[in-house]
Every structure is written in structure tokens, then in C-alpha cells.
PDB file of N, CA and C in Angstrom:
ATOM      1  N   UNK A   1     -28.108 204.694 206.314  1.00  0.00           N
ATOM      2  CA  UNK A   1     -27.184 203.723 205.761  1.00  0.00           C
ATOM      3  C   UNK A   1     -25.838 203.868 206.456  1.00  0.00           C
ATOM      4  N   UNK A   2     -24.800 202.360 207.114  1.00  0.00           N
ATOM      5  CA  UNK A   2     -24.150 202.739 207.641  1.00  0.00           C
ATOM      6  C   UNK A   2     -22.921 202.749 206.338  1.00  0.00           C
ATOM      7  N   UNK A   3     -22.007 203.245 206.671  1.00  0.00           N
ATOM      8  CA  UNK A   3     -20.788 203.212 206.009  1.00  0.00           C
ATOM      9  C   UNK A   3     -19.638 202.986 206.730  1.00  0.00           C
ATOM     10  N   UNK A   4     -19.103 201.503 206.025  1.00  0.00           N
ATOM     11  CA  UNK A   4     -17.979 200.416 206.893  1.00  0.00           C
ATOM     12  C   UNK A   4     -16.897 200.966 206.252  1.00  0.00           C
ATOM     13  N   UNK A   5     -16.077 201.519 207.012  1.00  0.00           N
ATOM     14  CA  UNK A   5     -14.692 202.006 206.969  1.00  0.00           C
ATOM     15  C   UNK A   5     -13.484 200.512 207.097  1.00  0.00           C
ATOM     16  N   UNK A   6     -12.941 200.210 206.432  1.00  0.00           N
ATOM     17  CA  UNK A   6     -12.190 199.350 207.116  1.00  0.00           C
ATOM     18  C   UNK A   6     -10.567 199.541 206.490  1.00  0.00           C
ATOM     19  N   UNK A   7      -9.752 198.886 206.801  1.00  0.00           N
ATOM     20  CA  UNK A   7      -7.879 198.587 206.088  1.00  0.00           C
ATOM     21  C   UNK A   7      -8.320 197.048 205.533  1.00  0.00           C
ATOM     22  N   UNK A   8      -7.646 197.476 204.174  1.00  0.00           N
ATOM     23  CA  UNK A   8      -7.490 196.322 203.947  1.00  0.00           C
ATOM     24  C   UNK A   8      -6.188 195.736 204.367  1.00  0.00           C
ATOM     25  N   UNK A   9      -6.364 194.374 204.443  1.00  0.00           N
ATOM     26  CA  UNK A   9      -4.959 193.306 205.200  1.00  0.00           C
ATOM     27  C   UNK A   9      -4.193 193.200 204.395  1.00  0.00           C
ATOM     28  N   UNK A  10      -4.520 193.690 202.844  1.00  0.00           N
ATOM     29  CA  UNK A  10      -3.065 192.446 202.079  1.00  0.00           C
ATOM     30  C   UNK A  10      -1.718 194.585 201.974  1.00  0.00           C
ATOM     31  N   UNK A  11      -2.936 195.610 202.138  1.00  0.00           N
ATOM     32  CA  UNK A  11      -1.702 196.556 201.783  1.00  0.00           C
ATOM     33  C   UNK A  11      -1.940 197.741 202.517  1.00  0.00           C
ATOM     34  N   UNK A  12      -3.048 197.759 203.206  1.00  0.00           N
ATOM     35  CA  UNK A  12      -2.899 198.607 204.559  1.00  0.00           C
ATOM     36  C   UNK A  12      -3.808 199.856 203.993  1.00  0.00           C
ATOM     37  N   UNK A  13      -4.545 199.951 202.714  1.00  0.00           N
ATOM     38  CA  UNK A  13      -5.320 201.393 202.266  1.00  0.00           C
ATOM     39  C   UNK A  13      -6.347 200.831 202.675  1.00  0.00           C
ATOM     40  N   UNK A  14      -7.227 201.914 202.487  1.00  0.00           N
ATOM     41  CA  UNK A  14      -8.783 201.765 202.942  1.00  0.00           C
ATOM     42  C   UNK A  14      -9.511 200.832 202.224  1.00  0.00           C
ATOM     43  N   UNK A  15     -11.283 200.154 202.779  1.00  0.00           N
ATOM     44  CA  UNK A  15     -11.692 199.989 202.255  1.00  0.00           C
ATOM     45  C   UNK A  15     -13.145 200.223 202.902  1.00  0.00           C
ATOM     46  N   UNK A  16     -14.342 200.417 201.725  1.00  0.00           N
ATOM     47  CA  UNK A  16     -15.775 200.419 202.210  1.00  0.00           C
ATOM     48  C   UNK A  16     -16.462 199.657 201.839  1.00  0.00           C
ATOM     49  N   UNK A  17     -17.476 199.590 202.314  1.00  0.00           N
ATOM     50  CA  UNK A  17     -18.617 198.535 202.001  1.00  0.00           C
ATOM     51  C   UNK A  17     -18.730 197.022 201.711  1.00  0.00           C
ATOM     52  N   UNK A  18     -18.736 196.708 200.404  1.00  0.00           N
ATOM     53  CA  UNK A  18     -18.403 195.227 199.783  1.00  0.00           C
ATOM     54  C   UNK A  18     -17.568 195.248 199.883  1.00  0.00           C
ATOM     55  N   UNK A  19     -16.324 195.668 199.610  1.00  0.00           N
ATOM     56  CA  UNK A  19     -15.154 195.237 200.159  1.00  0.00           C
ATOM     57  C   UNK A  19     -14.330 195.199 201.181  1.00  0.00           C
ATOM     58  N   UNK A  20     -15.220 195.527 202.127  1.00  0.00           N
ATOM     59  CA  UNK A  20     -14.788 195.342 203.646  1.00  0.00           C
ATOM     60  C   UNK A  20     -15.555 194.135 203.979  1.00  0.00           C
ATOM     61  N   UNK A  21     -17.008 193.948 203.713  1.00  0.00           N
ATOM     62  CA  UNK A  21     -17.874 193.009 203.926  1.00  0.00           C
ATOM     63  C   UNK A  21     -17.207 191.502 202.957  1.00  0.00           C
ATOM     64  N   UNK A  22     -16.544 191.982 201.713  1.00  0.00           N
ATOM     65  CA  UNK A  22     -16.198 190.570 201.080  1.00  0.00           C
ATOM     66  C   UNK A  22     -14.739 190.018 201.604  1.00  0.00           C
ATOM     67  N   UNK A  23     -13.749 191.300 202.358  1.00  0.00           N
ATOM     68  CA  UNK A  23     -12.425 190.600 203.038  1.00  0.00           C
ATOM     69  C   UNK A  23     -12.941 189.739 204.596  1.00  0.00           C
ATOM     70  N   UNK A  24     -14.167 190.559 205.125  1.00  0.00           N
ATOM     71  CA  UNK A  24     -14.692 189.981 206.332  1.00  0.00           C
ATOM     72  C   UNK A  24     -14.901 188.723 206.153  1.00  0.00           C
ATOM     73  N   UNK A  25     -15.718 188.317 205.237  1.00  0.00           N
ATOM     74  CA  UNK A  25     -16.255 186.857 204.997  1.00  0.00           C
ATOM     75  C   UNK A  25     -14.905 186.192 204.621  1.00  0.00           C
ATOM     76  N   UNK A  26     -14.210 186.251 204.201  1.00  0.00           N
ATOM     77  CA  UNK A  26     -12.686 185.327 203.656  1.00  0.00           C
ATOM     78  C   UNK A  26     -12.251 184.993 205.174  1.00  0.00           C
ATOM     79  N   UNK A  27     -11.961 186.274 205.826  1.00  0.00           N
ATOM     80  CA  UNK A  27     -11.250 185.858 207.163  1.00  0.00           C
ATOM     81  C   UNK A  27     -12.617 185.157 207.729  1.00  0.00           C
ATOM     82  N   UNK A  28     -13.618 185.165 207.965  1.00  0.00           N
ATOM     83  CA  UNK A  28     -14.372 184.084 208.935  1.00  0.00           C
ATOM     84  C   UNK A  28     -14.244 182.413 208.662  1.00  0.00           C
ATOM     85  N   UNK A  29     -14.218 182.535 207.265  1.00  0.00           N
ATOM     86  CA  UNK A  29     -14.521 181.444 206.694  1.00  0.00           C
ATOM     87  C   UNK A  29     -12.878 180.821 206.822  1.00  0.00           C
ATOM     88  N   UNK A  30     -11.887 181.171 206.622  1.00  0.00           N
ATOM     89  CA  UNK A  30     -10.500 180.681 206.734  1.00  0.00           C
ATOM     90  C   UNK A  30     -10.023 180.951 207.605  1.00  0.00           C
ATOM     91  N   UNK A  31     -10.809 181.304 208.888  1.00  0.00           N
ATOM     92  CA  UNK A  31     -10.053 181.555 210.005  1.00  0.00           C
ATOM     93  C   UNK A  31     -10.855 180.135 210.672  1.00  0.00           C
ATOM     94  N   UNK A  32      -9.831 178.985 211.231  1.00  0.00           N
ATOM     95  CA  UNK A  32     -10.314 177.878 211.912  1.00  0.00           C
ATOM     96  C   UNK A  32     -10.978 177.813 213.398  1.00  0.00           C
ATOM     97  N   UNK A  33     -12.094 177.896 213.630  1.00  0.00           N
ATOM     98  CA  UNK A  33     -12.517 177.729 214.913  1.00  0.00           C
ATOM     99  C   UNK A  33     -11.329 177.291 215.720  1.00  0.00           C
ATOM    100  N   UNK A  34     -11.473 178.141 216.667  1.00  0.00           N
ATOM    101  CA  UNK A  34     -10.409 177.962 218.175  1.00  0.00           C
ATOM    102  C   UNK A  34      -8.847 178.456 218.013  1.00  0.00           C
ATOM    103  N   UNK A  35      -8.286 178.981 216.896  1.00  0.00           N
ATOM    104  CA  UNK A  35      -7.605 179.569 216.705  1.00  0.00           C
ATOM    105  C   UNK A  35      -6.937 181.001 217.108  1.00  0.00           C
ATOM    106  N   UNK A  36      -8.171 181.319 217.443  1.00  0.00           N
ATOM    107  CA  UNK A  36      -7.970 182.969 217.745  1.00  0.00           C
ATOM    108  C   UNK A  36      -7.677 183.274 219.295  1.00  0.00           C
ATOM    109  N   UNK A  37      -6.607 183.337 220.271  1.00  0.00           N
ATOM    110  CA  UNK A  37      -6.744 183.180 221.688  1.00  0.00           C
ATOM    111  C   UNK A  37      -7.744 184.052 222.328  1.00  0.00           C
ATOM    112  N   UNK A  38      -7.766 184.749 221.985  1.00  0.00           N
ATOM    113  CA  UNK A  38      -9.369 185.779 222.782  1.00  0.00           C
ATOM    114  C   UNK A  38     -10.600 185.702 222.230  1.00  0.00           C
ATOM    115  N   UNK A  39     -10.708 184.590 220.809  1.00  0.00           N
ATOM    116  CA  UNK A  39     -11.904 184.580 220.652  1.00  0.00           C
ATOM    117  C   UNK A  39     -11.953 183.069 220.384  1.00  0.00           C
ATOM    118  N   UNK A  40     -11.686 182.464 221.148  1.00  0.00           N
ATOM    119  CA  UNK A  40     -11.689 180.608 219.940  1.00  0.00           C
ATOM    120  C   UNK A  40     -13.068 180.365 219.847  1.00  0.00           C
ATOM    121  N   UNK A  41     -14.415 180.984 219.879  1.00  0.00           N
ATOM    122  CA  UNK A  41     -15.160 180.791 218.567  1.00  0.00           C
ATOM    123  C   UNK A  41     -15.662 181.119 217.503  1.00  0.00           C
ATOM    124  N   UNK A  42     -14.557 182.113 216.963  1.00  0.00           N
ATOM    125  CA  UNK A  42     -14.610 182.838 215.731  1.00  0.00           C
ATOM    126  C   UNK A  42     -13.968 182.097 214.934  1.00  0.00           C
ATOM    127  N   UNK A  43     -14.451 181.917 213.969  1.00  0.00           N
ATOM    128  CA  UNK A  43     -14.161 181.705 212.563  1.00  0.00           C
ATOM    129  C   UNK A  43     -15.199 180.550 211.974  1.00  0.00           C
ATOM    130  N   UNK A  44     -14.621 179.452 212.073  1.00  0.00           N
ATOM    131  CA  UNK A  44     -15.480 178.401 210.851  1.00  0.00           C
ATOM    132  C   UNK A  44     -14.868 176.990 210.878  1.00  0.00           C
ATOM    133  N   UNK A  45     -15.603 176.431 210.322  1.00  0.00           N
ATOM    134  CA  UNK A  45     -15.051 174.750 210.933  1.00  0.00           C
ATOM    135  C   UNK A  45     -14.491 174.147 209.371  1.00  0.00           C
ATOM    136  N   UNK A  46     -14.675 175.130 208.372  1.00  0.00           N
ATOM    137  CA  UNK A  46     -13.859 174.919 206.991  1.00  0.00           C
ATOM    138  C   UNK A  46     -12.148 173.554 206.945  1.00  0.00           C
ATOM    139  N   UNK A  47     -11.766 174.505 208.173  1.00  0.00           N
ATOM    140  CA  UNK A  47     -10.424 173.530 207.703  1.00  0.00           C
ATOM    141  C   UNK A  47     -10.564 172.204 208.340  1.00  0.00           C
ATOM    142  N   UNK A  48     -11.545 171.950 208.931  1.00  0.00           N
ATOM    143  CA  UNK A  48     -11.559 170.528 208.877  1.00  0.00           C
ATOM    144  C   UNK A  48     -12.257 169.554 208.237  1.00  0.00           C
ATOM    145  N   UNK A  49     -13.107 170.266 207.372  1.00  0.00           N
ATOM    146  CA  UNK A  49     -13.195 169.610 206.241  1.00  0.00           C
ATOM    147  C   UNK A  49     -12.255 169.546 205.397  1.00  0.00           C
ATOM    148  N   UNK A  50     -11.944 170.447 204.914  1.00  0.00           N
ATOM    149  CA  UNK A  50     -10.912 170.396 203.746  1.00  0.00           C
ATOM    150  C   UNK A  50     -10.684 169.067 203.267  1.00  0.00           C
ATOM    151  N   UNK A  51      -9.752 168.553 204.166  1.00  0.00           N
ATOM    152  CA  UNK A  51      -9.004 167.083 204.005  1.00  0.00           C
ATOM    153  C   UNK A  51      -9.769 166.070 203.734  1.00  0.00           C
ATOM    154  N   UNK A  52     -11.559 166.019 203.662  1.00  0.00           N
ATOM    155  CA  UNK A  52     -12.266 165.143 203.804  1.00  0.00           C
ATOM    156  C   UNK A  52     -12.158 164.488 202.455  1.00  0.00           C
ATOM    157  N   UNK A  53     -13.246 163.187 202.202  1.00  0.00           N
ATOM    158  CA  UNK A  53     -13.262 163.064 200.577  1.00  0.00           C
ATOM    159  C   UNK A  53     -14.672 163.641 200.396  1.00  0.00           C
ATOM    160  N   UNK A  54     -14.257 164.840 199.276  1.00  0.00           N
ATOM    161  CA  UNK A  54     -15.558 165.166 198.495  1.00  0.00           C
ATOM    162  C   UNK A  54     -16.466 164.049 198.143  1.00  0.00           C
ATOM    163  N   UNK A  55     -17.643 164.410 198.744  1.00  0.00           N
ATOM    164  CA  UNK A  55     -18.750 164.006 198.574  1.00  0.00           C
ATOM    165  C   UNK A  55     -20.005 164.536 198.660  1.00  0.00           C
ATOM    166  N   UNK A  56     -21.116 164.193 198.601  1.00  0.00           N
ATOM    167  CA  UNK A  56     -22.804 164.966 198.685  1.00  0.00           C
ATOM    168  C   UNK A  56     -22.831 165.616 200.426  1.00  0.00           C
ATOM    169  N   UNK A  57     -22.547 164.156 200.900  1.00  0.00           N
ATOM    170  CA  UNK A  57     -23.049 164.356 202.592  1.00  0.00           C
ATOM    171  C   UNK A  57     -21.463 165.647 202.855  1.00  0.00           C
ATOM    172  N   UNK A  58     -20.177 165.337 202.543  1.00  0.00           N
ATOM    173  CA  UNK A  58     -19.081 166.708 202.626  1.00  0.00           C
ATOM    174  C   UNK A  58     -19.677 168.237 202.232  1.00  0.00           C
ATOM    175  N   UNK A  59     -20.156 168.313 201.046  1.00  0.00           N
ATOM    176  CA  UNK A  59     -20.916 169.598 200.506  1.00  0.00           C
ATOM    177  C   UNK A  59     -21.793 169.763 201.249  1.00  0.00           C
ATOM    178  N   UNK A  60     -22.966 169.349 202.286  1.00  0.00           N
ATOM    179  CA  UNK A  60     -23.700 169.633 202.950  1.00  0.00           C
ATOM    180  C   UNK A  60     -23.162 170.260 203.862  1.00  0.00           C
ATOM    181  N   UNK A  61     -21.903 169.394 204.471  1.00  0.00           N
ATOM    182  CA  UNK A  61     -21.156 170.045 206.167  1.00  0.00           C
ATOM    183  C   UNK A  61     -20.409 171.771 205.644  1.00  0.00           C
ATOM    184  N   UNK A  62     -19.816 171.547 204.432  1.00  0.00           N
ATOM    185  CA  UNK A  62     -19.655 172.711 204.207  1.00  0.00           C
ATOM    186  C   UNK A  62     -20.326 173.515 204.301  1.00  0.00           C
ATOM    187  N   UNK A  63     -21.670 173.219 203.782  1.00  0.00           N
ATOM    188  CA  UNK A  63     -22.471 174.523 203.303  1.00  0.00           C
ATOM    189  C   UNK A  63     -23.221 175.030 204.948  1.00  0.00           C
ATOM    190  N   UNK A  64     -23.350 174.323 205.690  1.00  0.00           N
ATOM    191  CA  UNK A  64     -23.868 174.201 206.942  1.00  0.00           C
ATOM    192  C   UNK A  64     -22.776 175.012 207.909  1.00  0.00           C
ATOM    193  N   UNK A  65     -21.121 174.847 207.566  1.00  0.00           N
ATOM    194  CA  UNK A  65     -20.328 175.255 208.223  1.00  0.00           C
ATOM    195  C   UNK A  65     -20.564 176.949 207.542  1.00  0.00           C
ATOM    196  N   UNK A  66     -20.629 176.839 206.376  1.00  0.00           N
ATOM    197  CA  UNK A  66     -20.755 178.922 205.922  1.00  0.00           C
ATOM    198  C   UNK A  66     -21.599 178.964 206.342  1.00  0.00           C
ATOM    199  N   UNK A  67     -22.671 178.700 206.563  1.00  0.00           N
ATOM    200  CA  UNK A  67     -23.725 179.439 206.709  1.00  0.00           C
ATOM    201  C   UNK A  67     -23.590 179.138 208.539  1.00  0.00           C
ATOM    202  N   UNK A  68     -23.322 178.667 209.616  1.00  0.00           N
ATOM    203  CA  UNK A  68     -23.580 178.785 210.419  1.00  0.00           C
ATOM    204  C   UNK A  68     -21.967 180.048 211.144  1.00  0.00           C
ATOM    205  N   UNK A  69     -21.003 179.505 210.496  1.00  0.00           N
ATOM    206  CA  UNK A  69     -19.841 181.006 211.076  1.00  0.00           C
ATOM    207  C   UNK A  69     -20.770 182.472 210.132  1.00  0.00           C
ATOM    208  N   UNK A  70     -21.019 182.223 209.422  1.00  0.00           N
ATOM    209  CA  UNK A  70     -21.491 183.578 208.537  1.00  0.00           C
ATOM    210  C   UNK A  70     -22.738 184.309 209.290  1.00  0.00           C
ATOM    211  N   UNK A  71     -23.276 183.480 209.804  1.00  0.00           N
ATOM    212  CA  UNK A  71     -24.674 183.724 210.826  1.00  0.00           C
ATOM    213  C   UNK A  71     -24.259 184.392 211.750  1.00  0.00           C
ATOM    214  N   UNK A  72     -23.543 183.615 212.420  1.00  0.00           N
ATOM    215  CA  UNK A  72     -22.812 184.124 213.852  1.00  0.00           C
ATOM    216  C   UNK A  72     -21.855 185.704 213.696  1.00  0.00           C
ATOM    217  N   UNK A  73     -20.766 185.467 212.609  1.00  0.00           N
ATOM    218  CA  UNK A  73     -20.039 186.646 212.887  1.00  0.00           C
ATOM    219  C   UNK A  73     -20.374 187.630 211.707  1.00  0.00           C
ATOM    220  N   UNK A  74     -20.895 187.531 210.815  1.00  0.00           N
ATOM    221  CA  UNK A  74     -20.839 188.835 210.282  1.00  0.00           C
ATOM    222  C   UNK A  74     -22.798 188.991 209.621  1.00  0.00           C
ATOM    223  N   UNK A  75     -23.280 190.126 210.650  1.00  0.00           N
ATOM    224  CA  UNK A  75     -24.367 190.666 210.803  1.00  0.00           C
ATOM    225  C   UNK A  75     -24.743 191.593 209.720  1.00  0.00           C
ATOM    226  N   UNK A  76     -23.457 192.043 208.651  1.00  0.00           N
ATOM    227  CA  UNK A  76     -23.840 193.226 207.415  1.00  0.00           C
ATOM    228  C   UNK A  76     -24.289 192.038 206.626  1.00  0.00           C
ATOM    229  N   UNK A  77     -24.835 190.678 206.275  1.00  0.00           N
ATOM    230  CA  UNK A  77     -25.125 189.867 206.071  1.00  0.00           C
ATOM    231  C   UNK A  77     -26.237 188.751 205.613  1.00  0.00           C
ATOM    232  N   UNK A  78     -27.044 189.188 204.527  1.00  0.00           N
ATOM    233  CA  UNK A  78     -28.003 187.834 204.668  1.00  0.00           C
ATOM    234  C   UNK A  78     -28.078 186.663 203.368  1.00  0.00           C
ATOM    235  N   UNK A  79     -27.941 185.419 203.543  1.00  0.00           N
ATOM    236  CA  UNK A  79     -27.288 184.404 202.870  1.00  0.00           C
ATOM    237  C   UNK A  79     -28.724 183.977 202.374  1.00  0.00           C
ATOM    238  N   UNK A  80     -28.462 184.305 200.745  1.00  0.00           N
ATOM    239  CA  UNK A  80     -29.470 183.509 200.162  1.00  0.00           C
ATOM    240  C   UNK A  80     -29.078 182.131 199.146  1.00  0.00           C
ATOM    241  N   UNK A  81     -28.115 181.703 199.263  1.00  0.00           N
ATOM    242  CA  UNK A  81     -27.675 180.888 198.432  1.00  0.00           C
ATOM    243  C   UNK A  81     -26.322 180.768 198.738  1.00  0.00           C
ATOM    244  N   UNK A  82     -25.715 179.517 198.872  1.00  0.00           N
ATOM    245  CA  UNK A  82     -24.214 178.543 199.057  1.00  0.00           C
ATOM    246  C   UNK A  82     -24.205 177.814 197.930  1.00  0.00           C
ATOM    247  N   UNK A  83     -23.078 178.095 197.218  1.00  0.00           N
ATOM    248  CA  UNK A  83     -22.911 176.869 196.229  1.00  0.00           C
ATOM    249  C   UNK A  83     -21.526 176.568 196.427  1.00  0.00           C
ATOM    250  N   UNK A  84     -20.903 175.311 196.639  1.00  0.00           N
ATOM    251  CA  UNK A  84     -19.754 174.691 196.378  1.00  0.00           C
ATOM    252  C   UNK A  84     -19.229 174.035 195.305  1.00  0.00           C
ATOM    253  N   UNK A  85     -17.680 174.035 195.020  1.00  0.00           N
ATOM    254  CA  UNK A  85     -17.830 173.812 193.310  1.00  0.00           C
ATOM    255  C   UNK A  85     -16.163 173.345 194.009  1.00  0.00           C
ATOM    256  N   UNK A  86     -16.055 172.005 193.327  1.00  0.00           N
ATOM    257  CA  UNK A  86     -14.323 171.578 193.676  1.00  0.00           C
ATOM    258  C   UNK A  86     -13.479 171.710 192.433  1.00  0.00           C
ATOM    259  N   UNK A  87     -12.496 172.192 192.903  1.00  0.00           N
ATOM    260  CA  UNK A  87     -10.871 171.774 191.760  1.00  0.00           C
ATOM    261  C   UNK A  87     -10.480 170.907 191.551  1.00  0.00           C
ATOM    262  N   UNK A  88      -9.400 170.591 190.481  1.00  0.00           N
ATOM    263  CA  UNK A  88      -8.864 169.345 190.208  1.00  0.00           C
ATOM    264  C   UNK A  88      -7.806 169.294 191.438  1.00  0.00           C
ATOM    265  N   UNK A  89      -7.467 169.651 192.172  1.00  0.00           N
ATOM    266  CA  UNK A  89      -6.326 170.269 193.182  1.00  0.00           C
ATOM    267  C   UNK A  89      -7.070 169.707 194.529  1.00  0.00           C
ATOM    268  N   UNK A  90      -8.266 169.809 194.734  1.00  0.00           N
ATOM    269  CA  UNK A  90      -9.063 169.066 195.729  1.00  0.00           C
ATOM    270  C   UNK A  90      -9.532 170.268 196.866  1.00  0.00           C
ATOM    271  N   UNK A  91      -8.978 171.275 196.192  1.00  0.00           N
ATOM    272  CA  UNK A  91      -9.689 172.885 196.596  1.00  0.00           C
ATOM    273  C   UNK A  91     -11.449 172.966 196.386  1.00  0.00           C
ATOM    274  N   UNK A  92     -11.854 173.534 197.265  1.00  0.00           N
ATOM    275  CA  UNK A  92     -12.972 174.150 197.095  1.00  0.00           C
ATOM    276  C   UNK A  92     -13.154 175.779 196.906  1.00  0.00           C
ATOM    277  N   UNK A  93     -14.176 175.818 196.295  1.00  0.00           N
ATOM    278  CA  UNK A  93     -14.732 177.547 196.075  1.00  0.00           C
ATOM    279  C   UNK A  93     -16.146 177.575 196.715  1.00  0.00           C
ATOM    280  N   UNK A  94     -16.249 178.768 197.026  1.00  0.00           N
ATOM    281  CA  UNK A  94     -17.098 178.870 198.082  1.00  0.00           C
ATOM    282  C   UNK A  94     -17.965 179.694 197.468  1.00  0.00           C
ATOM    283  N   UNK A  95     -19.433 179.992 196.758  1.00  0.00           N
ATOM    284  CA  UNK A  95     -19.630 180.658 195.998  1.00  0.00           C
ATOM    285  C   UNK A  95     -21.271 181.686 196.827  1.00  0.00           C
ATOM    286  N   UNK A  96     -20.899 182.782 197.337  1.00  0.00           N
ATOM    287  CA  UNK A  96     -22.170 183.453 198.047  1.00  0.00           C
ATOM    288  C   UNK A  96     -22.896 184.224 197.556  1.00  0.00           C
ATOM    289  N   UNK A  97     -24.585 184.296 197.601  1.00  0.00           N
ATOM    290  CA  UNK A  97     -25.241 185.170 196.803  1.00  0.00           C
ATOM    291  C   UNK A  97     -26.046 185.636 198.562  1.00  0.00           C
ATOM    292  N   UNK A  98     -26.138 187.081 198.249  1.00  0.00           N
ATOM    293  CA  UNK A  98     -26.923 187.354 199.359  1.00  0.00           C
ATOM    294  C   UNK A  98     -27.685 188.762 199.303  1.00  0.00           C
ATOM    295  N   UNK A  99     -27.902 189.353 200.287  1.00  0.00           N
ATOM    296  CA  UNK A  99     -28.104 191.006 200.177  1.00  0.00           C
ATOM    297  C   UNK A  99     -27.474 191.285 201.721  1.00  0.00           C
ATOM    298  N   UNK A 100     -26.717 192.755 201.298  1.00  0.00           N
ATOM    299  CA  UNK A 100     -26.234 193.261 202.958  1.00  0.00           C
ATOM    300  C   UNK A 100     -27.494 193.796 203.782  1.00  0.00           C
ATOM    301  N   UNK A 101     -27.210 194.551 204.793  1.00  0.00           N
ATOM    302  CA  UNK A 101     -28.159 194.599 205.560  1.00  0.00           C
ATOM    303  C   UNK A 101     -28.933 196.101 204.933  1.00  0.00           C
ATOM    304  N   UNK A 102     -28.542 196.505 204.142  1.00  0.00           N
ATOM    305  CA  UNK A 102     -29.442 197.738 203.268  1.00  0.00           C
ATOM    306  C   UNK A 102     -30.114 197.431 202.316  1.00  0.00           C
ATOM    307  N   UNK A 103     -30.436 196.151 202.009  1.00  0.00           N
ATOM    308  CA  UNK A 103     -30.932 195.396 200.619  1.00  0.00           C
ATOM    309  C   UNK A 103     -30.062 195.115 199.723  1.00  0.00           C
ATOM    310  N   UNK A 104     -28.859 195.482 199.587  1.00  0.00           N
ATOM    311  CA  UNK A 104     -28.239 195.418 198.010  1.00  0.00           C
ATOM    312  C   UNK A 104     -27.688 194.221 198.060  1.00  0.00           C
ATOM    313  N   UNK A 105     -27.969 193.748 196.489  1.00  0.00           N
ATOM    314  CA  UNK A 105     -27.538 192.335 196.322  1.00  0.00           C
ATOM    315  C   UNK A 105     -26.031 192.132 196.871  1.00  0.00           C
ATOM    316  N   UNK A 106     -25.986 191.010 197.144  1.00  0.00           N
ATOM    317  CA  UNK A 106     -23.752 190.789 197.425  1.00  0.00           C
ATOM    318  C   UNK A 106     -23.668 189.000 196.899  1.00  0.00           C
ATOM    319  N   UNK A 107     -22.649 189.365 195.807  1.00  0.00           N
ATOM    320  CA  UNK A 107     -21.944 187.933 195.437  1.00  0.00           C
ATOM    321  C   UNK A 107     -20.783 188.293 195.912  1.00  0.00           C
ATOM    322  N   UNK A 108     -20.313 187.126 196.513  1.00  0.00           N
ATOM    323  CA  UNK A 108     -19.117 186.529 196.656  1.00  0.00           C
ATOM    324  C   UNK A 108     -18.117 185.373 196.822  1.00  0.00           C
ATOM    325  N   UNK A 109     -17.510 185.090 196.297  1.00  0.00           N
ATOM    326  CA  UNK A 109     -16.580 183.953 196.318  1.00  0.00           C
ATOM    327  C   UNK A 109     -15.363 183.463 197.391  1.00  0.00           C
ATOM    328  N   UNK A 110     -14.903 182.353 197.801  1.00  0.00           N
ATOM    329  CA  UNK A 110     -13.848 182.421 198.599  1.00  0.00           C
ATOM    330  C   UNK A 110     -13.410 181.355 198.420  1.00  0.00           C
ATOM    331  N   UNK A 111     -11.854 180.679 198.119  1.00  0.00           N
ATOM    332  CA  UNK A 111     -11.265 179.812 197.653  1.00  0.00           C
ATOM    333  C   UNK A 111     -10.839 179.176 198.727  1.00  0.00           C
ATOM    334  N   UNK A 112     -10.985 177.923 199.167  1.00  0.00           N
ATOM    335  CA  UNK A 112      -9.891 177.393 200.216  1.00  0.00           C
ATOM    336  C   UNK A 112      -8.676 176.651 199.285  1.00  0.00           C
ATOM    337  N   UNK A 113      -8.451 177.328 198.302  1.00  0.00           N
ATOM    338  CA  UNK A 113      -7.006 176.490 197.549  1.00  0.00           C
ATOM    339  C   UNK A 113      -5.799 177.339 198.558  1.00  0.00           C
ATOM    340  N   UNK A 114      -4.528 176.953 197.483  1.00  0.00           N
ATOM    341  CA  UNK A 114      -3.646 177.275 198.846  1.00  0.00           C
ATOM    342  C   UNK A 114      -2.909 178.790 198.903  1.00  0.00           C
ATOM    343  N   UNK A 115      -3.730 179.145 197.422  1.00  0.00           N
ATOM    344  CA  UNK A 115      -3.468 180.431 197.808  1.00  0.00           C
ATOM    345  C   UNK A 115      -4.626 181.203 198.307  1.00  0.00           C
ATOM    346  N   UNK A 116      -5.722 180.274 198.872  1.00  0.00           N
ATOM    347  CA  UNK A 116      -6.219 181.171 199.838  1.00  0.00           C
ATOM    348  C   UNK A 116      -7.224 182.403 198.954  1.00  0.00           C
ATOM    349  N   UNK A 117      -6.705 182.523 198.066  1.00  0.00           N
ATOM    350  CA  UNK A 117      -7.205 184.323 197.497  1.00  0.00           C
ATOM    351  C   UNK A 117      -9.012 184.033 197.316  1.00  0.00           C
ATOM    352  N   UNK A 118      -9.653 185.509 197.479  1.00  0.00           N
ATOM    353  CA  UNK A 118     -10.394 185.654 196.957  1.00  0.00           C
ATOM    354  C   UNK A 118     -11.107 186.161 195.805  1.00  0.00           C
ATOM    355  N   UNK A 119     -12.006 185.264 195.298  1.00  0.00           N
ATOM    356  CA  UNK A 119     -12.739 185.893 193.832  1.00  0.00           C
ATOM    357  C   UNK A 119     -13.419 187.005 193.372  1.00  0.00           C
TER     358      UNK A 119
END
């Protein structure tokens, strides 16, 4: 079993496992494709939906956009379920059920409101 050492971003202490694996997924998913100068195809095509009008065929591109940055960049990873759920604010939540790469179940959430935070 490996054990993911990581910092967390918002205060600089450590973190392991799910919570290195659940800050990873926030930054893929809110980090905008082509953004990154040494990597512009990391992240996720999220913020250009955002602005769209919610709809059936919108919730599809979403769910297609997590699951295809989530595929690509983070490998501690396997996606058994996307659910999207909107605010009155016109925010989305991003809602993940999966198992890491040792079997253990992983939920997680990720808000594109504007504070960004995760659940």
C-alpha cells in the first residue's frame, strides 16, 4: 500500500491519503485546461461550461468533462459514479463515488460556486 504524503494548499501542514487524493481532484477539476504554462493539458474543461444554461445535454458535458480530466490526471483513482446537482446561484456540485487504487471506497464532492471550497 502506497502512502501519499502531500501539503496541503490552503495552510501548508501535511496531508495523507483521501485527503491528498480529495485536494488533488478539486485542483484538476478547477484548474482550466491550458492554463498551466508547462502543462496546458492539465486540468478540465469545467470552466467552460460553467456559464452554459443548465440543461440534460450540459450535465452530460460535465460529467464527461470529470470523468475524462479525472482519467487522465489522477491514477489513485477509479470513478464509479458522477452526479451533478445545481444551486440557486447557478453553481454546480460535483458529487464522486469511487474506490482508490487499494480498493477503499472514496466519496467526494467539489463545488464550482465562487467560493470554490470543497465538501
Amino acid at each position: 500500500m502506497t502512502l501519499y504524503i502531500g501539503m496541503n494548499q490552503k495552510d501548508g501542514h501535511s496531508i495523507t491519503d483521501t485527503d491528498h487524493l480529495r485536494q488533488s481532484v478539486r485542483d484538476i477539476l478547477l484548474t482550466p485546461q491550458g492554463s498551466r504554462i508547462a502543462r496546458r493539458e492539465y486540468g478540465s474543461l469545467l470552466s467552460a461550461l460553467i456559464d452554459q444554461p443548465q440543461n440534460p445535454a450540459l450535465r452530460l458535458q460535465v460529467m464527461s468533462a470529470v470523468y475524462m480530466a479525472l482519467s487522465r490526471w489522477e491514477p489513485r483513482l477509479t470513478l464509479d459514479s458522477i452526479t451533478i446537482s445545481s444551486n440557486f446561484d447557478g453553481s454546480m456540485v460535483v458529487e464522486l463515488t469511487g474506490q482508490r487504487n487499494n480498493g477503499a471506497p472514496v466519496s467526494l464532492s467539489v463545488s464550482t460556486g465562487a467560493d470554490n471550497g470543497s465538501h
